[in-house]
Protein backbone atom coordinates (compact mmCIF):
# COMPACT_ATOMS: atom_id res chain seq x y z
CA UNK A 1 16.05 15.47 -14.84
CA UNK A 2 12.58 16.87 -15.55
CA UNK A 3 9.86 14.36 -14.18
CA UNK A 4 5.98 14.59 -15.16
CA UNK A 5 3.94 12.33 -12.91
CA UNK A 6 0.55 11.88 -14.17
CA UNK A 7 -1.20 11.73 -10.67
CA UNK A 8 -2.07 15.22 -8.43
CA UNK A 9 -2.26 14.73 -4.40
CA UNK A 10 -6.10 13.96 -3.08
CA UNK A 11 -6.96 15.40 0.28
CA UNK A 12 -8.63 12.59 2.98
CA UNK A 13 -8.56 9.83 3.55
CA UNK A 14 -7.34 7.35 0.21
CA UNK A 15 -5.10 4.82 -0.44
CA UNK A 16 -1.00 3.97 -0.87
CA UNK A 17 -1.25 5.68 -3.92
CA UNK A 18 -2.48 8.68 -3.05
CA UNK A 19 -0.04 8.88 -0.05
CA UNK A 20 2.86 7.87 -2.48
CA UNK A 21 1.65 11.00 -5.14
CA UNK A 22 1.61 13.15 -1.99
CA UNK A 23 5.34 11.96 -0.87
CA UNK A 24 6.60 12.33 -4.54
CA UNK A 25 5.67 16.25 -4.78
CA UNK A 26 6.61 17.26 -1.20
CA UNK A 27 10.01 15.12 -1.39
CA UNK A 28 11.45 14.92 -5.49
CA UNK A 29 11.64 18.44 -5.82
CA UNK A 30 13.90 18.57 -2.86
CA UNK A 31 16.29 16.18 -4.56
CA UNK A 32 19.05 17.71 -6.44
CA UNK A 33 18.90 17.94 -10.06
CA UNK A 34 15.33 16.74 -10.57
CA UNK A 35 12.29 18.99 -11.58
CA UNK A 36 9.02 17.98 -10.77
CA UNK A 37 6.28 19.10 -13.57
CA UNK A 38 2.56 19.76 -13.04
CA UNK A 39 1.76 21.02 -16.81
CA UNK A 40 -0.50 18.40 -18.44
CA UNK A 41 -0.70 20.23 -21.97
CA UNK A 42 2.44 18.34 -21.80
CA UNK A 43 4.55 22.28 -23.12
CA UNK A 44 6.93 21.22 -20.46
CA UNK A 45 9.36 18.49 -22.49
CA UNK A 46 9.89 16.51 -19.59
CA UNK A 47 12.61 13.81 -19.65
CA UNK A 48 10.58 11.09 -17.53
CA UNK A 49 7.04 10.81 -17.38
CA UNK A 50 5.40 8.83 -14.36
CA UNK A 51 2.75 6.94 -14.53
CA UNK A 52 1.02 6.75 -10.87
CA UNK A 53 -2.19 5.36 -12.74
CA UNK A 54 -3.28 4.39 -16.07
CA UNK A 55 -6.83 6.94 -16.33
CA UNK A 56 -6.81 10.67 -16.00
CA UNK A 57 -8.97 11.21 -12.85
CA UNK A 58 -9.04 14.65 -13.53
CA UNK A 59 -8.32 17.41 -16.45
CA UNK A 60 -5.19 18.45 -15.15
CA UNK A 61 -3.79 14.78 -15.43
CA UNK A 62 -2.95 12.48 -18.23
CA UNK A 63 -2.95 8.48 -18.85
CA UNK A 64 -0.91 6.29 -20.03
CA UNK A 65 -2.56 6.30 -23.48
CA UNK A 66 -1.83 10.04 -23.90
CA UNK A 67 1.84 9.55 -22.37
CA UNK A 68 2.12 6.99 -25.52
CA UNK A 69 0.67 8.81 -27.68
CA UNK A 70 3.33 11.75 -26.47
CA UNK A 71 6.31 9.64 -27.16
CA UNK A 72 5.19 8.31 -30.52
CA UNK A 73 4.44 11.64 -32.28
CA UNK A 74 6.20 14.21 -30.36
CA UNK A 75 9.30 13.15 -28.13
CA UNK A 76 10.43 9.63 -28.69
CA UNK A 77 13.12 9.99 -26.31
CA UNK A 78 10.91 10.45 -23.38
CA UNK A 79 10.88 7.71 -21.02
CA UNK A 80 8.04 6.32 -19.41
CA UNK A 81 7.98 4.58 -15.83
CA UNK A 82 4.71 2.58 -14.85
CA UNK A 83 4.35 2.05 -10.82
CA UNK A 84 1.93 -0.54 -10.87
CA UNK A 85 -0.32 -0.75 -8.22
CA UNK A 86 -3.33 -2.61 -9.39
CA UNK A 87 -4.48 -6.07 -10.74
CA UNK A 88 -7.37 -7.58 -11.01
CA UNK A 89 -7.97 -10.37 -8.68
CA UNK A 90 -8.04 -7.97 -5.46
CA UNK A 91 -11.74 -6.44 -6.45
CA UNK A 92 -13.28 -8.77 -9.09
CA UNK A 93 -12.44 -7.31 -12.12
CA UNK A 94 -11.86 -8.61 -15.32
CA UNK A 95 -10.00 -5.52 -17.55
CA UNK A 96 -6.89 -4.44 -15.23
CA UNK A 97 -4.43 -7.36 -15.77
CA UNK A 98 -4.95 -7.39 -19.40
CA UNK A 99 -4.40 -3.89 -19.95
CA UNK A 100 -1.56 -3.71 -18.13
CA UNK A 101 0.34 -6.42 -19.48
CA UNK A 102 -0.77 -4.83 -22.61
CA UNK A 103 1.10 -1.55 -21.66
CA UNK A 104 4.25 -2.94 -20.87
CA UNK A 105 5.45 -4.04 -24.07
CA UNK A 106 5.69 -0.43 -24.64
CA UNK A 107 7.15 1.06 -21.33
CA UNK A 108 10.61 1.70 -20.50
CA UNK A 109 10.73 0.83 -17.22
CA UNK A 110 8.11 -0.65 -14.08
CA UNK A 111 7.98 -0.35 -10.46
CA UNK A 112 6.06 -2.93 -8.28
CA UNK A 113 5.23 -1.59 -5.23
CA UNK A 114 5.57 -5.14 -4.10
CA UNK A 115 7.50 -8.73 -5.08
CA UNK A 116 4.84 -10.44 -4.92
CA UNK A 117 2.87 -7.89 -7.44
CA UNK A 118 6.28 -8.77 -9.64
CA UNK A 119 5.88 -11.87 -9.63
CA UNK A 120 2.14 -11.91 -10.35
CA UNK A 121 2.84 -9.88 -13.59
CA UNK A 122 5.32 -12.17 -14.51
CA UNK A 123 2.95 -15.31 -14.39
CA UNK A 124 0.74 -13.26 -16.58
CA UNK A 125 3.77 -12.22 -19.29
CA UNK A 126 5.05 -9.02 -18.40
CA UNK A 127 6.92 -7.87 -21.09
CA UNK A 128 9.25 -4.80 -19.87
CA UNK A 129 12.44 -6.49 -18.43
CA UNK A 130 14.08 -3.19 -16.99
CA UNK A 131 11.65 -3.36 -12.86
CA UNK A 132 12.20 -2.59 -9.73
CA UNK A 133 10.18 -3.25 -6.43
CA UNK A 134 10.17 -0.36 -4.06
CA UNK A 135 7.64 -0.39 -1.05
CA UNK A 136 5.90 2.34 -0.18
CA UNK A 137 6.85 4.61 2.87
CA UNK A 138 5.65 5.76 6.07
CA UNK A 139 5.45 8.38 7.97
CA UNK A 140 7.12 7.53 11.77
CA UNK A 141 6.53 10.39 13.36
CA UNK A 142 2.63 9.99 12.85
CA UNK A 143 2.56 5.70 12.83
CA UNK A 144 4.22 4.77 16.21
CA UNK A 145 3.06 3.22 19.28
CA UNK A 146 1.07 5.39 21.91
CA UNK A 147 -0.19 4.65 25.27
CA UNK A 148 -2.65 1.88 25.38
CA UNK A 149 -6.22 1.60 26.44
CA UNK A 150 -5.68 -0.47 29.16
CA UNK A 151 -9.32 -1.40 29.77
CA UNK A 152 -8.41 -5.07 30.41
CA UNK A 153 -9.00 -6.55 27.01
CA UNK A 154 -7.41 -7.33 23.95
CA UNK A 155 -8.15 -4.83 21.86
CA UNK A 156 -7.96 -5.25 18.02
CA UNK A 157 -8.07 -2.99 15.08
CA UNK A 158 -8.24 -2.82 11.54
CA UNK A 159 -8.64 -0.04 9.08
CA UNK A 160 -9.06 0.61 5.15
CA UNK A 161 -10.20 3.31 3.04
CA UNK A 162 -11.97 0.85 0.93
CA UNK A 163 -15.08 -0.90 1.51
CA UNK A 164 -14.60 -3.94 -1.52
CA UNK A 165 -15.52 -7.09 0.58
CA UNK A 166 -12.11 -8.68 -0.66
CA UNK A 167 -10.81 -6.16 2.05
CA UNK A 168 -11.69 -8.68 3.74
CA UNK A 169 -15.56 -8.60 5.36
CA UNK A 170 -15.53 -11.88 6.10
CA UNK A 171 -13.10 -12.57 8.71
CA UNK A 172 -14.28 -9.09 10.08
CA UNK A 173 -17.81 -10.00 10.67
CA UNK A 174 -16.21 -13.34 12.88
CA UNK A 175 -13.97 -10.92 14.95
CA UNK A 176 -17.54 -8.91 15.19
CA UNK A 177 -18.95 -11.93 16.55
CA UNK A 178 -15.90 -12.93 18.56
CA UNK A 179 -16.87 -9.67 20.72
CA UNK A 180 -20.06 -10.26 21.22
CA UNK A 181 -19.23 -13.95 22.50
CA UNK A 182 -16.37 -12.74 24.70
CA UNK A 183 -17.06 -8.67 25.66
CA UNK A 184 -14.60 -8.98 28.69
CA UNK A 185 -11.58 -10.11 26.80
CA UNK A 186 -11.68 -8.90 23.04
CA UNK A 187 -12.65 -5.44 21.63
CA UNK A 188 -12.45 -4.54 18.03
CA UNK A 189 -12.36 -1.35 16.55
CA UNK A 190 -13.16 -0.52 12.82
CA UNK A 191 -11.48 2.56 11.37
CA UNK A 192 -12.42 3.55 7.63
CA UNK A 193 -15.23 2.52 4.90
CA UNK A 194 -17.03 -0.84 5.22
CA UNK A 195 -19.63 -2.99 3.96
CA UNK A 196 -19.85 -5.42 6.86
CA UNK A 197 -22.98 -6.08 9.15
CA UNK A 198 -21.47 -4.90 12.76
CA UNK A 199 -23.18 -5.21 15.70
CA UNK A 200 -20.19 -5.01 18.81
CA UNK A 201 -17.37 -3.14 16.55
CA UNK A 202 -16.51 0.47 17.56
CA UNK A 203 -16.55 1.91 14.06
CA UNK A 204 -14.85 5.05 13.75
CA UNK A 205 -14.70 7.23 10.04
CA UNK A 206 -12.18 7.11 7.65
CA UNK A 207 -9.19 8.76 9.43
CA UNK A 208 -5.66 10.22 7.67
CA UNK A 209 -2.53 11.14 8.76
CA UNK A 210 -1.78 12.28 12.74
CA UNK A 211 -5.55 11.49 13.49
CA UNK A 212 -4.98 7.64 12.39
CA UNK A 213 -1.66 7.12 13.73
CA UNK A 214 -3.13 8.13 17.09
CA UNK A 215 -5.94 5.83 16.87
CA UNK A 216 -3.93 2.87 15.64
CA UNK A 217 -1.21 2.98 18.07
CA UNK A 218 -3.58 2.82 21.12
CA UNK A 219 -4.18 -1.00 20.06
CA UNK A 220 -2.44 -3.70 20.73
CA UNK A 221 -3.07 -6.29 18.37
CA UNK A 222 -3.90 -5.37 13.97
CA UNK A 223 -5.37 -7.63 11.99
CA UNK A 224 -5.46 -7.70 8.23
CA UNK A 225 -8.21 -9.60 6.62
CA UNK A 226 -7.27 -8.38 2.54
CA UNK A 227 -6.79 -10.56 0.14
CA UNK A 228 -4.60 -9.95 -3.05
CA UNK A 229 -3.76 -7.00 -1.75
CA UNK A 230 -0.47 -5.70 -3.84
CA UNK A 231 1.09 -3.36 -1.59
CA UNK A 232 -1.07 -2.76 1.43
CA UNK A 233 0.00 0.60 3.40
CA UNK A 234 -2.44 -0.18 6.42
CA UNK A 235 -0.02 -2.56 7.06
CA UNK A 236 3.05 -1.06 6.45
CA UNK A 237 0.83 1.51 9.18
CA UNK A 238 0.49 -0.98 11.87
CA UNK A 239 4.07 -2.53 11.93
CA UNK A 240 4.96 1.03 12.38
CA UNK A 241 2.87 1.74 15.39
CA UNK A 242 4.43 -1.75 16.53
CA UNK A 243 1.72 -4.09 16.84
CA UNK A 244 1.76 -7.70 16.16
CA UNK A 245 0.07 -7.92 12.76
CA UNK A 246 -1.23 -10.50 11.08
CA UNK A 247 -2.10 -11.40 7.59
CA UNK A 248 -4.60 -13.22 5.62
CA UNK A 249 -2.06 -15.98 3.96
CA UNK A 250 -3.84 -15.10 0.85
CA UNK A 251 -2.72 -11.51 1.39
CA UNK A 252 -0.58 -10.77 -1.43
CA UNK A 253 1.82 -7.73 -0.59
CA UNK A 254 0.79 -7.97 3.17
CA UNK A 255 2.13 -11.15 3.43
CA UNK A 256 5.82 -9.76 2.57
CA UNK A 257 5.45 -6.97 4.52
CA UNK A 258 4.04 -9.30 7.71
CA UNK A 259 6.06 -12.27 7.08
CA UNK A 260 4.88 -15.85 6.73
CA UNK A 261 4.69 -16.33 10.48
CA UNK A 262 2.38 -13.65 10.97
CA UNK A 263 -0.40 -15.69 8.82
CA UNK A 264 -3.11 -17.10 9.24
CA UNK A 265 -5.33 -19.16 7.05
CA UNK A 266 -8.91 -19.46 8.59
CA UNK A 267 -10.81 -17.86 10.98
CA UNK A 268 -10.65 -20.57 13.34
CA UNK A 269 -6.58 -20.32 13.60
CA UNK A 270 -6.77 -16.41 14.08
CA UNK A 271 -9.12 -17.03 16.71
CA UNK A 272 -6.51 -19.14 18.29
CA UNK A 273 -4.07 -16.47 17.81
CA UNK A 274 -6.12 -13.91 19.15
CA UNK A 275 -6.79 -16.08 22.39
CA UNK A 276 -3.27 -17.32 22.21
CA UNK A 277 -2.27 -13.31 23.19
CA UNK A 278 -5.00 -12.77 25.04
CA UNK A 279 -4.08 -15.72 27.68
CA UNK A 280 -0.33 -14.01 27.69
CA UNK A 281 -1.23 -10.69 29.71
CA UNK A 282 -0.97 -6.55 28.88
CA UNK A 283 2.78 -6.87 30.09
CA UNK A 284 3.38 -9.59 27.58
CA UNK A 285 1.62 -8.28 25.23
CA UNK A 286 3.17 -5.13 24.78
CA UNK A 287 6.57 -6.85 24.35
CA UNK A 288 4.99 -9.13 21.73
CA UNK A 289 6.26 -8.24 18.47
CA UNK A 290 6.94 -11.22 15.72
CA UNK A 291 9.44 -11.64 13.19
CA UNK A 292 7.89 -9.11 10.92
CA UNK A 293 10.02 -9.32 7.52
CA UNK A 294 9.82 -5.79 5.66
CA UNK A 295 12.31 -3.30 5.92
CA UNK A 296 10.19 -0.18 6.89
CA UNK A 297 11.25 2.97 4.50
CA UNK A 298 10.51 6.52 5.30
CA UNK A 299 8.49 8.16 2.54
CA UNK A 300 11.98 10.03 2.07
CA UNK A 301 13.69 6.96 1.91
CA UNK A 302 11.00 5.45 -0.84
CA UNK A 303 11.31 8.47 -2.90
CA UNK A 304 15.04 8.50 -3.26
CA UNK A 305 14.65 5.02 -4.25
CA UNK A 306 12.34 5.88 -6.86
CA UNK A 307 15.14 9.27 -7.92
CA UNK A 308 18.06 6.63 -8.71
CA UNK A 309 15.79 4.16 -10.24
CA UNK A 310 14.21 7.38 -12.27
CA UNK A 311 17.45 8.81 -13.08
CA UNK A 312 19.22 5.44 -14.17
CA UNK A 313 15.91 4.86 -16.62
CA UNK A 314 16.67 8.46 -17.91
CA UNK A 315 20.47 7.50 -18.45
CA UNK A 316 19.73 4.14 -20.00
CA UNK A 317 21.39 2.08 -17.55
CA UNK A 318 18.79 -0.04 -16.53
CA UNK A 319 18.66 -3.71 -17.34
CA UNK A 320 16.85 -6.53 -16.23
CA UNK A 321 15.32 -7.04 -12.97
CA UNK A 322 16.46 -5.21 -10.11
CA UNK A 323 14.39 -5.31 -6.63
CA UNK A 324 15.15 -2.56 -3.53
């Protein structure tokens, strides 16, 4: 099985996709009987094409308009796969959902990286009935716990590549102020790009790979302020350095990965939460872990999802809905 995906590996520090594009070159090629193709003059006849995003971000990629345009006038039998990743309520925009939902009439197959993304394509009248869900991955061996600060506070973190204020600036700027109220119990660190006005927030650059997971794990408590967020790895991230995390209940995919008991709804019940586990003691504290819901995969794992749902597209034995 000869597999184009239409996405090439970014170095830094960027999002689920980008980590996904990176797993999907280091790990399909690996897998026997499937052949991973970089050649975007599309001379390579591949059986499945990929689509990890809808633009080309760069001339050695193509989008989905050009993967159509492939299998209408030069090799109907090609399959296309859409992960979708995107919509339009989690930054403001007005163009994603439509063009989507436009796309899939003329797909062969979809992954949502979350069921909650499914679902949110369905209200809108997705029309390609052969989907999966798969989650993303994560690395263990970088996002686990480490030892922790021990300066006799509760120290929170948070981190994001992106700085759109539905990341969630608002609830932020309150944990900001929470420190500034209450220096000898809470600390907060910010890791990654922001917009928010800090004043008592240890903000640290946008870190990647070993470098994060070290930071993270030192931490005992993550908090995820996104909203709408389809399949958030900075909190698959967290719940693998095994903090109690909690979730916006307005956070789309985080809410599936956190589970509904890890949510909160306001800043004034977090606040309770956060003063809940401070009151509870480091020794507690460290054995704190709720009922978090997701199954976490290995970015091995996630790819040889994606290779049997890949191959099955390829053999035309897909059908209907199928989730991982």
């Amino acid at each position: 099985m000869k597999v184009y995906i239409n996405r090439k590996v970014r170095s830094g520090p960027y999002g689920g996709g980008n980590l996904f594009v990176k797993a999907f070159h280091e790990i399909a090629p690996k897998i026997a009987g499937v052949e991973v193709l970089i050649d975007p003059t599309m001379n390579i006849n591949p059986d499945i094409i990929l689509c990890a995003g809808l633009e080309n971000e760069s001339p050695q990629e193509i989008g989905v308009e050009q993967a159509l345009m492939y299998k209408t006038y030069v090799k109907p039998d090609v399959k296309l796969v859409l992960r979708v990743n995107e919509n339009d309520v989690r930054k403001g925009t007005s163009h994603m959902d439509t063009a989507l939902v436009t796309i899939s009439e003329h797909i062969d197959s979809t992954v949502f990286v979350s069921k909650w993304l499914q679902e949110y394509f369905a209200d809108k009248g997705w029309k390609c009935p052969n989907q999966t869900v798969i989650h993303n991955g994560v690395d263990k061996e970088i996002f686990k716990a480490q030892p922790k600060l021990d300066n006799g506070k509760l120290n929170i973190v948070a981190h994001h590549w992106s700085d759109n204020y539905l990341k969630g600036a608002d609830i932020y700027e309150k944990l900001d102020e929470l420190v500034g109220e209450h220096p000898d119990k809470f600390a907060f660190t910010y890791i990654g790009r922001h917009q928010c006005n800090f004043k008592n927030t240890k903000v640290i650059r946008p870190l990647h790979g070993k470098a994060l997971g070290e930071e993270l794990g030192k931490h005992d408590v993550y908090v995820s302020a996104s909203r709408f967020d389809p399949g958030p790895n900075h909190v698959l991230e967290a719940l693998a350095c095994g903090m109690p995390t909690y979730v916006h209940e307005d956070g789309g995919g985080a809410v599936e990965f956190a589970g509904v008991p890890c949510t909160y709804k306001n800043w004034y019940q977090l606040e309770q939460i956060l003063n809940a586990t401070h009151s509870l003691g480091p020794s507690v504290q460290r054995h704190l872990f709720p009922d978090n819901s997701v199954k976490l995969l290995t970015w091995q794992e996630c790819i040889e999802e994606y290779n049997r749902f890949l191959e099955a597209t390829w053999q035309g034995k897909t059908s209907g809905s199928h989730s991982s």
